[in-house]
C-alpha atoms as a PDB file:
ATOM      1  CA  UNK A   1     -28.062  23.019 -27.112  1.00  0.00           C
ATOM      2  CA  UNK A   2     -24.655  21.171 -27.769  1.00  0.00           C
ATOM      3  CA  UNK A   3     -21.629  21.255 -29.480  1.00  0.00           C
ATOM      4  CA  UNK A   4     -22.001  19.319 -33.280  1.00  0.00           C
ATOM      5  CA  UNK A   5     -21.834  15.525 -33.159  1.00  0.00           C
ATOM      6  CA  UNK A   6     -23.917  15.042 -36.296  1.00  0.00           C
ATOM      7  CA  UNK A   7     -22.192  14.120 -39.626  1.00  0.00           C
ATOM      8  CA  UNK A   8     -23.109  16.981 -41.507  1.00  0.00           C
ATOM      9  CA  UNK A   9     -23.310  19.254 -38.712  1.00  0.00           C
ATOM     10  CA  UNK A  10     -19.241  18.581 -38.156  1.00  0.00           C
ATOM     11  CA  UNK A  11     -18.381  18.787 -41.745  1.00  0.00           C
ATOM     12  CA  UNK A  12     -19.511  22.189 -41.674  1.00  0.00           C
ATOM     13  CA  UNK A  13     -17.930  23.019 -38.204  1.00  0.00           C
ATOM     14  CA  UNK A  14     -14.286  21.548 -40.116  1.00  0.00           C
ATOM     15  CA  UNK A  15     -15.141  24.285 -43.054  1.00  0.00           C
ATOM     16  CA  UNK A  16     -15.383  27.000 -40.454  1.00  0.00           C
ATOM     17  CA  UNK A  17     -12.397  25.726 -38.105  1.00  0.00           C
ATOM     18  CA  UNK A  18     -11.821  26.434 -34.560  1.00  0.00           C
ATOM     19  CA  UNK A  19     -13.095  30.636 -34.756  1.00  0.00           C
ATOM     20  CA  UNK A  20     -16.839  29.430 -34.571  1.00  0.00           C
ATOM     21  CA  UNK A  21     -18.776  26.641 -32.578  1.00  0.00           C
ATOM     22  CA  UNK A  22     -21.524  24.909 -34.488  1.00  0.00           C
ATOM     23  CA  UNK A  23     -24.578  24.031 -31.407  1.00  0.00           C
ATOM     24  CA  UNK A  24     -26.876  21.571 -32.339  1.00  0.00           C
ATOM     25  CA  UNK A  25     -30.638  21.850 -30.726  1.00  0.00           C
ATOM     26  CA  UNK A  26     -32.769  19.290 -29.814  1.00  0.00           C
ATOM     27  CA  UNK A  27     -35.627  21.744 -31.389  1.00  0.00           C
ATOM     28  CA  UNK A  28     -35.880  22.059 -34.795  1.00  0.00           C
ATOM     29  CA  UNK A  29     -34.108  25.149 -36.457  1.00  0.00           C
ATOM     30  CA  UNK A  30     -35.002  24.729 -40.266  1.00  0.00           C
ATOM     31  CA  UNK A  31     -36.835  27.924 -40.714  1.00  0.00           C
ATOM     32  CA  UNK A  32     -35.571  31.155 -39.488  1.00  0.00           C
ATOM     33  CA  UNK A  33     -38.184  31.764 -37.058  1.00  0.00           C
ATOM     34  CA  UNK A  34     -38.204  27.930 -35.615  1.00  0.00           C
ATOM     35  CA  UNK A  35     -34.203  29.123 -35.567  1.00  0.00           C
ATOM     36  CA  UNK A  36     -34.760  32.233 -33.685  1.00  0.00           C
ATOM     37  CA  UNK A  37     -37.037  30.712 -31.071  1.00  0.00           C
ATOM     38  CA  UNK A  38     -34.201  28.059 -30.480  1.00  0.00           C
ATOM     39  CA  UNK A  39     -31.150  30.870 -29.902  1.00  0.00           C
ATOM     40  CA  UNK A  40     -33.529  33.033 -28.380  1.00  0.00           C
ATOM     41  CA  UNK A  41     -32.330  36.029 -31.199  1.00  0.00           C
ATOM     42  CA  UNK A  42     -34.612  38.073 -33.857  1.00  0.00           C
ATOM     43  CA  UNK A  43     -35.952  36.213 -37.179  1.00  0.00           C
ATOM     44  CA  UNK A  44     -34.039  39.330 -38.539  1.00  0.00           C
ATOM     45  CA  UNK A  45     -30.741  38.299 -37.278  1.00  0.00           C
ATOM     46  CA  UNK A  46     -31.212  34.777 -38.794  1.00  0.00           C
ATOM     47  CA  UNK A  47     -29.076  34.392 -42.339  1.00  0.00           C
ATOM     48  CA  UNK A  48     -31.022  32.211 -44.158  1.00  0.00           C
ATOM     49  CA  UNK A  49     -29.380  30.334 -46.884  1.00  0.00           C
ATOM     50  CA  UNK A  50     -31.093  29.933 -50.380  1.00  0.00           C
ATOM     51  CA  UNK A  51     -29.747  27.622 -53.369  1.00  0.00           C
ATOM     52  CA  UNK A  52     -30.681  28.928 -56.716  1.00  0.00           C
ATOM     53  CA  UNK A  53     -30.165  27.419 -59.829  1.00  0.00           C
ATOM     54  CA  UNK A  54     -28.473  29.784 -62.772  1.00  0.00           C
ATOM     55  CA  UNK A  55     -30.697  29.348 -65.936  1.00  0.00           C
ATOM     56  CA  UNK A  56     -27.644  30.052 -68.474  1.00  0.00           C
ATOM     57  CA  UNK A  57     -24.498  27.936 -66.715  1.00  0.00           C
ATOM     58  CA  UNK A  58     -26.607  25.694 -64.439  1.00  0.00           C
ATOM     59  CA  UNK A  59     -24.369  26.704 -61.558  1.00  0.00           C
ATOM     60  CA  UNK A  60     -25.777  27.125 -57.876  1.00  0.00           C
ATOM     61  CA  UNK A  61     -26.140  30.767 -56.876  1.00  0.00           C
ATOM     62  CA  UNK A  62     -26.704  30.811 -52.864  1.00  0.00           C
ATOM     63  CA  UNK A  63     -28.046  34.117 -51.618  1.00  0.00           C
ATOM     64  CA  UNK A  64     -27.869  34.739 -47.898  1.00  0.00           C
ATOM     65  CA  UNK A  65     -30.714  36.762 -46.662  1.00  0.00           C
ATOM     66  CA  UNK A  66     -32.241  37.636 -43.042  1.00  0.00           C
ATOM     67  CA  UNK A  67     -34.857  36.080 -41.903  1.00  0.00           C
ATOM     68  CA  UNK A  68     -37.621  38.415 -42.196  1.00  0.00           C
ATOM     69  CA  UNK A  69     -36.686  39.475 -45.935  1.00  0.00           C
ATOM     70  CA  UNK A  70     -37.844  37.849 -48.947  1.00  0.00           C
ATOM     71  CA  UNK A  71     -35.360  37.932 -51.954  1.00  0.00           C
ATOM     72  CA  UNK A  72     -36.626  39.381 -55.502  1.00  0.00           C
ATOM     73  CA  UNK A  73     -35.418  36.572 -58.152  1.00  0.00           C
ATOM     74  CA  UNK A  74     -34.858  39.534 -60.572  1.00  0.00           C
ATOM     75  CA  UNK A  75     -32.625  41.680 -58.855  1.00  0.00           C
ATOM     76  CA  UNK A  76     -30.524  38.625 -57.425  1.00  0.00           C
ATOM     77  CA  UNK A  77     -30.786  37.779 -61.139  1.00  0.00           C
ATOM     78  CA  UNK A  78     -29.349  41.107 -62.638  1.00  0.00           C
ATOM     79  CA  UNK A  79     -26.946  40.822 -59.611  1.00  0.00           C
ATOM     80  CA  UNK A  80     -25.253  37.150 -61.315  1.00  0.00           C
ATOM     81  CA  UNK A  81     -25.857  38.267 -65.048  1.00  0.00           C
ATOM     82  CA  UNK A  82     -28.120  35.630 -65.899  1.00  0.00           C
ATOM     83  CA  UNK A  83     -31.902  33.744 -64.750  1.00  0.00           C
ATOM     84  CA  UNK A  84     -32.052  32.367 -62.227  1.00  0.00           C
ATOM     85  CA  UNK A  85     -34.657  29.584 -60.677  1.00  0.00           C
ATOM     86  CA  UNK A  86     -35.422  28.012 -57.056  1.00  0.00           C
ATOM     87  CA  UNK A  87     -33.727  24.547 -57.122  1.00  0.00           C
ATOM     88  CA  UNK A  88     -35.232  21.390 -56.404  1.00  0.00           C
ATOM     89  CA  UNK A  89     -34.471  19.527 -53.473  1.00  0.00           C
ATOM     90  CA  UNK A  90     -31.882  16.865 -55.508  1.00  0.00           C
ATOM     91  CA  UNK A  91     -30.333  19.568 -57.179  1.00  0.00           C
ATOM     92  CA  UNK A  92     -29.971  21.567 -53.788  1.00  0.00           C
ATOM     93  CA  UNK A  93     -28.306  18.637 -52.126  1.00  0.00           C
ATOM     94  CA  UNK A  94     -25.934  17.884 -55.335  1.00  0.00           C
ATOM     95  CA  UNK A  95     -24.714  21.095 -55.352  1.00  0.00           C
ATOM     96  CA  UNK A  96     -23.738  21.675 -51.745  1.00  0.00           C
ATOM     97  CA  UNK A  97     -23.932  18.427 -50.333  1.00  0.00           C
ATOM     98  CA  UNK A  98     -26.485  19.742 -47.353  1.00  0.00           C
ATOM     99  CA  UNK A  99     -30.373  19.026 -48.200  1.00  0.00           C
ATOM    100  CA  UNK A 100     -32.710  21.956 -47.682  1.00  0.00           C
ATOM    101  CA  UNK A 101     -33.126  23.302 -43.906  1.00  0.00           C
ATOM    102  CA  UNK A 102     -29.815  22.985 -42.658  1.00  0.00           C
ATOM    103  CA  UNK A 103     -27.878  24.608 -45.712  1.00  0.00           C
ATOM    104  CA  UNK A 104     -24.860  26.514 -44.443  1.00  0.00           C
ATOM    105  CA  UNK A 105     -23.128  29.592 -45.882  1.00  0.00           C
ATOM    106  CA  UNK A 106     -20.049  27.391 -46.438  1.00  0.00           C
ATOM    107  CA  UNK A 107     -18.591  24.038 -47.065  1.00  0.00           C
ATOM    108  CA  UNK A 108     -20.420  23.320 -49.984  1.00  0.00           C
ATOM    109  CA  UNK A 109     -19.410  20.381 -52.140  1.00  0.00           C
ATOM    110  CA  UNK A 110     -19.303  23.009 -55.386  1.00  0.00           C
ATOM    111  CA  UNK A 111     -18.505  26.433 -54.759  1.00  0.00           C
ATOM    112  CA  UNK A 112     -21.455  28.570 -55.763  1.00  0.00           C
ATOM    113  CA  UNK A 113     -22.073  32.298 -56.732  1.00  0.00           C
ATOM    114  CA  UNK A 114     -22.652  33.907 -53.494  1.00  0.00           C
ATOM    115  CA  UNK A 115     -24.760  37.184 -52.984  1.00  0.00           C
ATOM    116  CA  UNK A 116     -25.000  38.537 -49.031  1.00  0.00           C
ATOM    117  CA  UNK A 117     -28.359  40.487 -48.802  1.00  0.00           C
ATOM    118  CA  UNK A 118     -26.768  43.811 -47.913  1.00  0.00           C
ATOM    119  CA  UNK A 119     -29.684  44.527 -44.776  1.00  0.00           C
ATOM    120  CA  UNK A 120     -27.665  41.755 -42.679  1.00  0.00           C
ATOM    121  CA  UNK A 121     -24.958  44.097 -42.589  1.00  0.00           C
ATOM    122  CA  UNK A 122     -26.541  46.418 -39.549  1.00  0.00           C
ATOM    123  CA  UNK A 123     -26.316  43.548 -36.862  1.00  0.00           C
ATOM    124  CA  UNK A 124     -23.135  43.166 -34.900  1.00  0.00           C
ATOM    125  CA  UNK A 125     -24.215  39.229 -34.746  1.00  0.00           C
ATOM    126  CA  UNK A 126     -26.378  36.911 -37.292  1.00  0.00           C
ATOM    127  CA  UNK A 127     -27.110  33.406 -36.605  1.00  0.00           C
ATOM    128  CA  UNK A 128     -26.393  31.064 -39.744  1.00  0.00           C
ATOM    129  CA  UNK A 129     -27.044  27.188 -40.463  1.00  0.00           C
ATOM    130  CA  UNK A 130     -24.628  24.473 -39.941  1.00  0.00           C
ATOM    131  CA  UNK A 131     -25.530  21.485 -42.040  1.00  0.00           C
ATOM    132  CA  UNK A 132     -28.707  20.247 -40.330  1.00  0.00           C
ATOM    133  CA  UNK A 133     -32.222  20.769 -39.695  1.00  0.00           C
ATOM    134  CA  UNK A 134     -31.259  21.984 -35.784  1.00  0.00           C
ATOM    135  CA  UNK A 135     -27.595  23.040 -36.164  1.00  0.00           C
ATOM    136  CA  UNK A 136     -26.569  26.549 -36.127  1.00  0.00           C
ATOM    137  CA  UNK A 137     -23.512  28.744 -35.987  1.00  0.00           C
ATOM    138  CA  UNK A 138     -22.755  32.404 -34.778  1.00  0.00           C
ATOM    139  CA  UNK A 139     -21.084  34.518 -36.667  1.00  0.00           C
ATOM    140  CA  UNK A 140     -20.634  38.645 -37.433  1.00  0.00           C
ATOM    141  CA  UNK A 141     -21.885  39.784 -41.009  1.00  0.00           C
ATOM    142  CA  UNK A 142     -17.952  40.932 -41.892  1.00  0.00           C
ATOM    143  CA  UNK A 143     -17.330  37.530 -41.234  1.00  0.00           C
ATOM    144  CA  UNK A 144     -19.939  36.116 -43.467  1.00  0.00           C
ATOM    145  CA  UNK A 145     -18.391  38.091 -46.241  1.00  0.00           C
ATOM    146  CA  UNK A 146     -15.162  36.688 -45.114  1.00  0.00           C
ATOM    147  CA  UNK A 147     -16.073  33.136 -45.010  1.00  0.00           C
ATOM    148  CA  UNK A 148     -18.147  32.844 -48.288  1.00  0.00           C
ATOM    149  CA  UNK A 149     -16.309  35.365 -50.771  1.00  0.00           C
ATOM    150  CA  UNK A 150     -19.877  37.011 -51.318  1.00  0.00           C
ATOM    151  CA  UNK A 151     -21.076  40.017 -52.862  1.00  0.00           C
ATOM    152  CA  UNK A 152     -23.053  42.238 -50.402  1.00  0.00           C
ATOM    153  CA  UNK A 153     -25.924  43.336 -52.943  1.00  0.00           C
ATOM    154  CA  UNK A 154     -29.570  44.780 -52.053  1.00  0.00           C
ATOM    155  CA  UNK A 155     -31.669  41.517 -53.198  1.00  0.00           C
ATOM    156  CA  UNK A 156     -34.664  41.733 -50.773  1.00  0.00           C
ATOM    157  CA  UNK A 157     -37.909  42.748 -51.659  1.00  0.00           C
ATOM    158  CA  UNK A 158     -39.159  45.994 -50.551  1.00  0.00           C
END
């Protein structure tokens, strides 16, 4: 683990400023368990980023989940007021400017609609990507909310 030297790693750790350190890993931390082996943390704690794609204005809706939960489409879709659809890789990396397994809660070239899956409220610390396949960045759930302007909304499946 060390401090961010990669391009897109450091773009994301000038979006978050001096409050956080993004850590690079020389292990791979593109899924949330591969993440949590890395930091040594719960798959739970992990906020995993997801780009959507709004069916109606074509926007990108990002909904931040832990790692264990999977999101229901139709209640993060009731939660934005229109359909919504998994985006492709291209349209994932137009949007925010990060390609898929490394995309952070912020610094995103567009800003999108952001929903905060309300279960990564309980922890007092989640774990959250920083622009690259192995970068990551601590953070507290308040400041999450803080950081991204997102709704805290119950989007997981149950």
């Amino acid at each position: 683990m060390k401090p961010a030297d990669s391009p897109s790693a450091l773009k994301v750790q000038a979006a978050l400023g001096d409050r956080f350190q993004v850590l690079e890993f020389d292990a791979s931390t593109r899924t949330a368990a591969d993440a949590a082996a890395a930091i040594g943390c719960e798959v739970a704690e992990i906020a995993k980023s997801l780009i959507f794609r709004g069916g109606t204005s074509g926007r990108a809706v990002l909904v931040i989940a832990s790692g264990v939960d999977r999101v229901d489409e139709k209640k993060a879709a009731a939660a934005v007021g229109e359909p919504i659809a998994r985006a492709d890789a291209d349209f994932v990396r137009e949007a925010t400017g990060f390609a898929i397994g490394g995309v952070p809660p912020v610094g995103h070239k567009t800003a999108p609609i952001v929903l905060i899956e309300q279960s990564l409220m309980q922890f007092d610390e989640i774990w959250a990507a920083a622009g690259t396949p192995n970068a990551v960045f601590r953070l507290t759930p308040s400041d999450l909310v803080e950081l991204t302007g997102g709704r805290t909304v119950a989007v997981a499946r149950k």
